[in-house]
Protein backbone atom coordinates (compact mmCIF):
# COMPACT_ATOMS: atom_id res chain seq x y z
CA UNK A 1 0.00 0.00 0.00
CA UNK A 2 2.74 2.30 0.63
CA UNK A 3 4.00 1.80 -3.00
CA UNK A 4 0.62 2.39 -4.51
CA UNK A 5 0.60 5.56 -2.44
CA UNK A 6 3.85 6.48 -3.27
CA UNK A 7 3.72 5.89 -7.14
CA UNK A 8 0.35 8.38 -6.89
CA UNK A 9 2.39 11.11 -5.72
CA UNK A 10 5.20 10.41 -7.93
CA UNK A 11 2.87 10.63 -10.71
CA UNK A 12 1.47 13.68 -9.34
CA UNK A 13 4.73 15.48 -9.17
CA UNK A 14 6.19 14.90 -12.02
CA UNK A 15 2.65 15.54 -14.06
CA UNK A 16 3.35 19.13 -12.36
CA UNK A 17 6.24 19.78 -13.96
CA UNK A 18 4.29 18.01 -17.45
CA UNK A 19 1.63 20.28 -17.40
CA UNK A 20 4.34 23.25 -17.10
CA UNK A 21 6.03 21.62 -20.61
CA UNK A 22 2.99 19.86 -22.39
CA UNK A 23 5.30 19.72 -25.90
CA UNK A 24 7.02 17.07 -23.82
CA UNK A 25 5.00 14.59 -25.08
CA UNK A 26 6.19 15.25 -28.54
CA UNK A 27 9.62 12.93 -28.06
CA UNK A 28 7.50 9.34 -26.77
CA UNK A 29 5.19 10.13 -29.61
CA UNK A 30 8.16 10.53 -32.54
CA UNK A 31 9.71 7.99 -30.89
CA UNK A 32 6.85 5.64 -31.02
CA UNK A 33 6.43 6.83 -34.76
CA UNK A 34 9.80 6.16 -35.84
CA UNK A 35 9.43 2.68 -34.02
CA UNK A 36 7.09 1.74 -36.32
CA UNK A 37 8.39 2.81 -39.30
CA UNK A 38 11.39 0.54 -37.84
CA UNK A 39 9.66 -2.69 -37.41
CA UNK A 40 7.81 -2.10 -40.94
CA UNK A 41 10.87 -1.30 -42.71
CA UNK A 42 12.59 -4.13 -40.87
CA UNK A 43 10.62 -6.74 -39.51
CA UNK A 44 7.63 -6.76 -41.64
CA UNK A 45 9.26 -8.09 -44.88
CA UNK A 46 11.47 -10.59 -42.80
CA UNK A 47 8.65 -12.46 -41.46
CA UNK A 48 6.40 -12.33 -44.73
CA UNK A 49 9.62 -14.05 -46.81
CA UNK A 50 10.77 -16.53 -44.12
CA UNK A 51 9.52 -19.58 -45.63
CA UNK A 52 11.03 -18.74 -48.94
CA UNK A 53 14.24 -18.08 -47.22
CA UNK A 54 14.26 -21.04 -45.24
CA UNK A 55 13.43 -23.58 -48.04
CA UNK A 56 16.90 -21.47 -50.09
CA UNK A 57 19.31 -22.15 -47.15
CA UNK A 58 18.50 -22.49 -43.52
CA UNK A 59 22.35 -22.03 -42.24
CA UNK A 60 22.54 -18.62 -43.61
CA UNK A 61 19.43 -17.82 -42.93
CA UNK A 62 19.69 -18.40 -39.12
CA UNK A 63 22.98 -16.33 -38.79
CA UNK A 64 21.53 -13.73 -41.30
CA UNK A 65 18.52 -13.67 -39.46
CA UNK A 66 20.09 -13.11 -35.99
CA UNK A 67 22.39 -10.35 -37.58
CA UNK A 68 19.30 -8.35 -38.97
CA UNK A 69 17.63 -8.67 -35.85
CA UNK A 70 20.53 -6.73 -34.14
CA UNK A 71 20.50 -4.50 -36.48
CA UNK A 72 16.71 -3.91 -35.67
CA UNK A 73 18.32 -4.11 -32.08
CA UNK A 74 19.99 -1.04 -32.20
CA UNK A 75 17.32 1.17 -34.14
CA UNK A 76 14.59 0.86 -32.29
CA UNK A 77 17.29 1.22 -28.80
CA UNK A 78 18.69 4.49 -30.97
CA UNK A 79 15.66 5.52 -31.45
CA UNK A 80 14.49 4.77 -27.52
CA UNK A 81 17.15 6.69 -26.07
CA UNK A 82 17.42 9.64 -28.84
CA UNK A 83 13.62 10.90 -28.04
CA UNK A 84 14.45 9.91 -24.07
CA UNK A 85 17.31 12.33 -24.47
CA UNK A 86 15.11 15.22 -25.57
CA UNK A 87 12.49 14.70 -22.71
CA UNK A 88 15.54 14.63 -19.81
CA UNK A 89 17.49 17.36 -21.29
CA UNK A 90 14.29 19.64 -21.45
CA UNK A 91 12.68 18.16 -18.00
CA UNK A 92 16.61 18.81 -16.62
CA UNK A 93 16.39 22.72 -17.86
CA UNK A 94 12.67 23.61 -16.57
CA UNK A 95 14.01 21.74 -13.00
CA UNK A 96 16.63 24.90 -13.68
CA UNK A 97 14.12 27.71 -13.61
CA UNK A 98 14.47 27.79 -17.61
CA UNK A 99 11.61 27.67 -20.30
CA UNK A 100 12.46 24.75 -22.59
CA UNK A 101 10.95 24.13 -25.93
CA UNK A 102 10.72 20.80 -28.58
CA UNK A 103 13.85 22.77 -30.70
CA UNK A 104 15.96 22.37 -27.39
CA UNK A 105 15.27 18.98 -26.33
CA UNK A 106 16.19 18.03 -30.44
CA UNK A 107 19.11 20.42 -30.80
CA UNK A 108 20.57 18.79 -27.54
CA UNK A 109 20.00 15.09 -28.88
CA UNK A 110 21.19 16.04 -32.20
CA UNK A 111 24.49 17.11 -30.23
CA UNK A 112 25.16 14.12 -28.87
CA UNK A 113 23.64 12.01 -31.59
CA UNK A 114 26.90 9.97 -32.10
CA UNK A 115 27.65 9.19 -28.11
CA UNK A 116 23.66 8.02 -27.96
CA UNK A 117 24.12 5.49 -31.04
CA UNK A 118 26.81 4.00 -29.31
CA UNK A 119 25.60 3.47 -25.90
CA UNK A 120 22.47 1.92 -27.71
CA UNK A 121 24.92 0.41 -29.76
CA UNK A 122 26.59 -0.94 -26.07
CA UNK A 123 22.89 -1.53 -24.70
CA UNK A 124 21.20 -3.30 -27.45
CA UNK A 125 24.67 -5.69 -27.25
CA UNK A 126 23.81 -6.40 -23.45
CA UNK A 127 19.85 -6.54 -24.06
CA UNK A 128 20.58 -9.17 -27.22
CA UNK A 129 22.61 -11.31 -25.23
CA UNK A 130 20.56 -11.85 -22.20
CA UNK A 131 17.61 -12.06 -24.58
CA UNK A 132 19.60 -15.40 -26.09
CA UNK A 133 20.59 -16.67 -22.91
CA UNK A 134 17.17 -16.31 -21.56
CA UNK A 135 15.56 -17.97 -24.80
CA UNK A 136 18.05 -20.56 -24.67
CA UNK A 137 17.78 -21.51 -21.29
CA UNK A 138 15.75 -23.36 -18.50
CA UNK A 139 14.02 -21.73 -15.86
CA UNK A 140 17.35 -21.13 -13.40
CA UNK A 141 18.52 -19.44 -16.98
CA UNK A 142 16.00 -17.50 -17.82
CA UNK A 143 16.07 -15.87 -14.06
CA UNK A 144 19.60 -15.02 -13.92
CA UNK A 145 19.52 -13.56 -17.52
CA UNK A 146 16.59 -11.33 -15.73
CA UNK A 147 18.69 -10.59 -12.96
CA UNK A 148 21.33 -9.43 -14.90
CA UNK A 149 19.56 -7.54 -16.87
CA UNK A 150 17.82 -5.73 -14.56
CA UNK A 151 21.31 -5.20 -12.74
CA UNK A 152 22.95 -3.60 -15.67
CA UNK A 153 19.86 -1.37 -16.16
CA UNK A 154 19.84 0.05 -12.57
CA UNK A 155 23.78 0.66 -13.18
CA UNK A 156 23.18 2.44 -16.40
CA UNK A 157 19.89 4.31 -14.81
CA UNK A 158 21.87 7.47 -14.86
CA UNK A 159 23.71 7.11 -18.32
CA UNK A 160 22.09 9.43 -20.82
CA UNK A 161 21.81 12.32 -18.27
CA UNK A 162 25.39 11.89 -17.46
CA UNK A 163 26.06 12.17 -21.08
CA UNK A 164 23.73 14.97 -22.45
CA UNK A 165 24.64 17.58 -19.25
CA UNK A 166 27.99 16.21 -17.89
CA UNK A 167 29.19 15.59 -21.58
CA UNK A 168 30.71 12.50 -20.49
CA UNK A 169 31.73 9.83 -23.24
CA UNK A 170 29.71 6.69 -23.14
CA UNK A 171 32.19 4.86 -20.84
CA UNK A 172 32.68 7.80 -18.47
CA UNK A 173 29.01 7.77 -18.35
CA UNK A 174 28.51 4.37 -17.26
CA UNK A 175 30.78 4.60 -15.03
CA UNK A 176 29.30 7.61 -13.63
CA UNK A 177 25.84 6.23 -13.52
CA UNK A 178 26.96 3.14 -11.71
CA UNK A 179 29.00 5.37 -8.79
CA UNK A 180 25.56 7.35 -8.37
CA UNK A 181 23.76 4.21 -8.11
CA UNK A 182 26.31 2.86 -5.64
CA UNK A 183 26.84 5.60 -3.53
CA UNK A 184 23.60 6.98 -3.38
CA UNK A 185 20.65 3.85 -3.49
CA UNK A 186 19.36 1.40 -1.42
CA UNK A 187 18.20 -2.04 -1.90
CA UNK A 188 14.48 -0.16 -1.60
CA UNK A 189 15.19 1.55 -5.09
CA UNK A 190 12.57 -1.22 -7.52
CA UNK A 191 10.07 -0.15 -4.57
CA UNK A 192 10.67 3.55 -5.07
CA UNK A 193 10.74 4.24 -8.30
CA UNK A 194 7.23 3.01 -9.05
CA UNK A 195 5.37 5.31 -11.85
CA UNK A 196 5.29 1.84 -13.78
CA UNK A 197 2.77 0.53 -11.25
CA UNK A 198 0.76 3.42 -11.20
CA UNK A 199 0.64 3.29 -14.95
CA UNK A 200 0.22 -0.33 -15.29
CA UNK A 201 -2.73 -0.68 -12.51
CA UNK A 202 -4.78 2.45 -14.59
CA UNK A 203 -4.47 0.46 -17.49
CA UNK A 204 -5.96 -2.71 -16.61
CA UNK A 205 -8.66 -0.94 -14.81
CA UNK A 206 -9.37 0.56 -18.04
CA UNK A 207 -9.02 -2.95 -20.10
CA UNK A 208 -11.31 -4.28 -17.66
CA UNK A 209 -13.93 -1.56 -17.45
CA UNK A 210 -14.02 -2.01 -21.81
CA UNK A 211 -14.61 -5.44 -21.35
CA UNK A 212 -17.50 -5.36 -19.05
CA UNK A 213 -18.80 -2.65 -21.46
CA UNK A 214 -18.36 -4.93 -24.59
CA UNK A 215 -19.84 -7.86 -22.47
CA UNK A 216 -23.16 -5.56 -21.61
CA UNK A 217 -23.86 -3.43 -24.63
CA UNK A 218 -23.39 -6.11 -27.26
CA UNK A 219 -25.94 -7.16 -27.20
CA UNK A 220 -27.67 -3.98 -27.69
CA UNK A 221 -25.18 -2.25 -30.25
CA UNK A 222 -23.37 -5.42 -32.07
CA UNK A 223 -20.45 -5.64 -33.29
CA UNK A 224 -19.49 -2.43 -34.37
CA UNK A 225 -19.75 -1.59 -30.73
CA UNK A 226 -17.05 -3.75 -30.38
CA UNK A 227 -14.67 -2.61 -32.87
CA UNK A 228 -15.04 1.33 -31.70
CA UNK A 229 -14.35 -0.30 -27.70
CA UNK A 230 -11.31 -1.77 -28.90
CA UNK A 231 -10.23 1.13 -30.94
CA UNK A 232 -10.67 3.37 -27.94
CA UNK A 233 -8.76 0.80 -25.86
CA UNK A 234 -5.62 0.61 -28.28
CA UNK A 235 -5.43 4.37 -28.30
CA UNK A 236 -6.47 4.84 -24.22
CA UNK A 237 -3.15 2.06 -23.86
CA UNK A 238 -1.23 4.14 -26.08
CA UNK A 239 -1.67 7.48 -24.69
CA UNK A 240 -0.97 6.16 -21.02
CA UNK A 241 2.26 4.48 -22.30
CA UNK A 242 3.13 8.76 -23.97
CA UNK A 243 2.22 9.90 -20.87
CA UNK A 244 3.99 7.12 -18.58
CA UNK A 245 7.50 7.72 -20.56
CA UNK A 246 7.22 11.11 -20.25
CA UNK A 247 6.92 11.29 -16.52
CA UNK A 248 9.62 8.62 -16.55
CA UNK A 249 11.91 10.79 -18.16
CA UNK A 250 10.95 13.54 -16.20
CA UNK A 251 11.62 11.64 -13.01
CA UNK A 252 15.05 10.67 -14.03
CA UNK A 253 15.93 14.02 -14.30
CA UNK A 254 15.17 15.30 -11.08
CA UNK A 255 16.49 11.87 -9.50
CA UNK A 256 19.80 12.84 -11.59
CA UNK A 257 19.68 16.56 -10.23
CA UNK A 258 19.30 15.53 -6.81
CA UNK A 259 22.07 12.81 -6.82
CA UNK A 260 24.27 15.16 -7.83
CA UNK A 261 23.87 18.61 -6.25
CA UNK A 262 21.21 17.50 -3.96
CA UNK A 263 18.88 20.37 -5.47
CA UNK A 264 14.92 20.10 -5.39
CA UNK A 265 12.71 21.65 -7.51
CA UNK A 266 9.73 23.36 -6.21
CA UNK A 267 7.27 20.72 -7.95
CA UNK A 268 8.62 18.02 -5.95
CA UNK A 269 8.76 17.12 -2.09
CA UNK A 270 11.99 16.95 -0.37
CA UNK A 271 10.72 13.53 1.62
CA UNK A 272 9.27 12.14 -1.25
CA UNK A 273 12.81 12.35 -3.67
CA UNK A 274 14.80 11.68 -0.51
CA UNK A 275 12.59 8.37 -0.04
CA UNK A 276 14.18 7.33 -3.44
CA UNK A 277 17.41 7.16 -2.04
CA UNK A 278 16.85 5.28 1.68
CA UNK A 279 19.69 3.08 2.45
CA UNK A 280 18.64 0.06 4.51
């Protein structure tokens, strides 16, 4: 109950400092855009030819297909962590005092464009690795491969704000991230940082509540009922998950600018960001 109450004011702080920079919501939305365009342009003709390629020459087409699948790797992580970029750099200036806009969260990722490709370069190594292991694997397997990977992203937590405002390099950064991590966190940090659960428990209220709606007015409306409820569901999903990386990116920020010069912005509590950081 305490991390239900806690993720409600999270939410609520950081959707302060949202509602104070609305165009934030621009960089999830490109990114989710581009994303697409990614998987189409990737994915999409992979999987409709696989047969063919198959039946030509499995062998190559198992290495070939684990090699394009990297490749889609590392996109759709550039692409992740270019947008995420924009929101921390402009969530990391309005924390400031300033008045960011859409132009400065760009101009900064557009800066550092070649240090982000690498770290998701870096990152969408780690994440395809563990992703083998885990698919390769028995049960003991597939939980240490989760383990480690949620090891190496607490480490890195603090890697693309290190970059973007410390201008670090990408190795400098991780190394940063992981001393902040170290010498600032507790054990209580998965517990803490809980916008996720917020997010995730409004969502399936809302799945649910569309279901019993489909389940009671079908009857009375049809089927076209149906395919409006659904619609309405895919984009009610969708604009949570805009709104939920947002705040995430937001939160980051102010986690990043309180590790570091132990600063707090007037949207958020002093107890509640210091509760983000209890040692046990």
């Amino acid at each position: 109950m305490g991390t239900l109450i806690r993720s409600f004011d999270l939410v609520r702080t950081t959707f302060a400092v949202l509602q104070k920079d609305k165009e934030l919501l621009v960089f999830p939305l490109f990114s989710f855009f581009f994303s697409a365009i990614a998987f189409l342009v990737f994915l999409l003709p992979i999987f409709l030819s696989m047969n063919k390629l198959e039946a030509a020459n499995p062998l190559n087409t198992l290495i070939g297909f684990h090699l394009y699948f990297f490749a889609y790797y590392v996109i759709t992580y550039f692409i992740t962590y270019f947008f995420t970029a924009g929101v921390i750099s402009c969530a990391y200036m309005r924390l400031e005092g300033k008045n960011p806009n859409v132009k400065d969260g760009l101009r900064i990722a557009f800066k550092n464009t070649g240090k982000i490709f690498l770290w998701s370069l870096i990152s969408a190594t780690v994440g395809f690795i563990l992703k083998q292991i885990a698919e390769r694997s028995k049960l003991i397997g597939k939980i240490i491969a989760a383990v480690l990977g949620l090891m190496w992203s607490l480490l890195t937590f603090f890697v693309i704000p290190v970059m973007i405002i410390e201008q670090k390099g990408v190795f400098s950064s991780i190394k940063r991230s992981a001393a902040l991590f170290k010498d600032t966190w507790g054990e209580n940090i998965v517990g803490q940082i809980s916008i996720g659960i917020f997010f995730f428990a409004v969502g399936i209220i809302g799945i649910i509540a569309g279901v019993i709606l489909v389940i009671l007015l079908y009857p009375i409306f049809g089927g076209y009922f149906t395919i409006v409820m659904w619609i309405f569901l895919m984009l009610y999903i969708t604009f949570l998950s805009l709104v939920s990386t947002t705040l995430q990116g937001i939160f980051v920020a102010a986690l990043y600018r309180y590790a570091t010069t132990k600063k707090i912005s007037l949207d958020f509590d002093t107890e509640l960001l210091q509760s983000a950081f209890t040692k046990n």
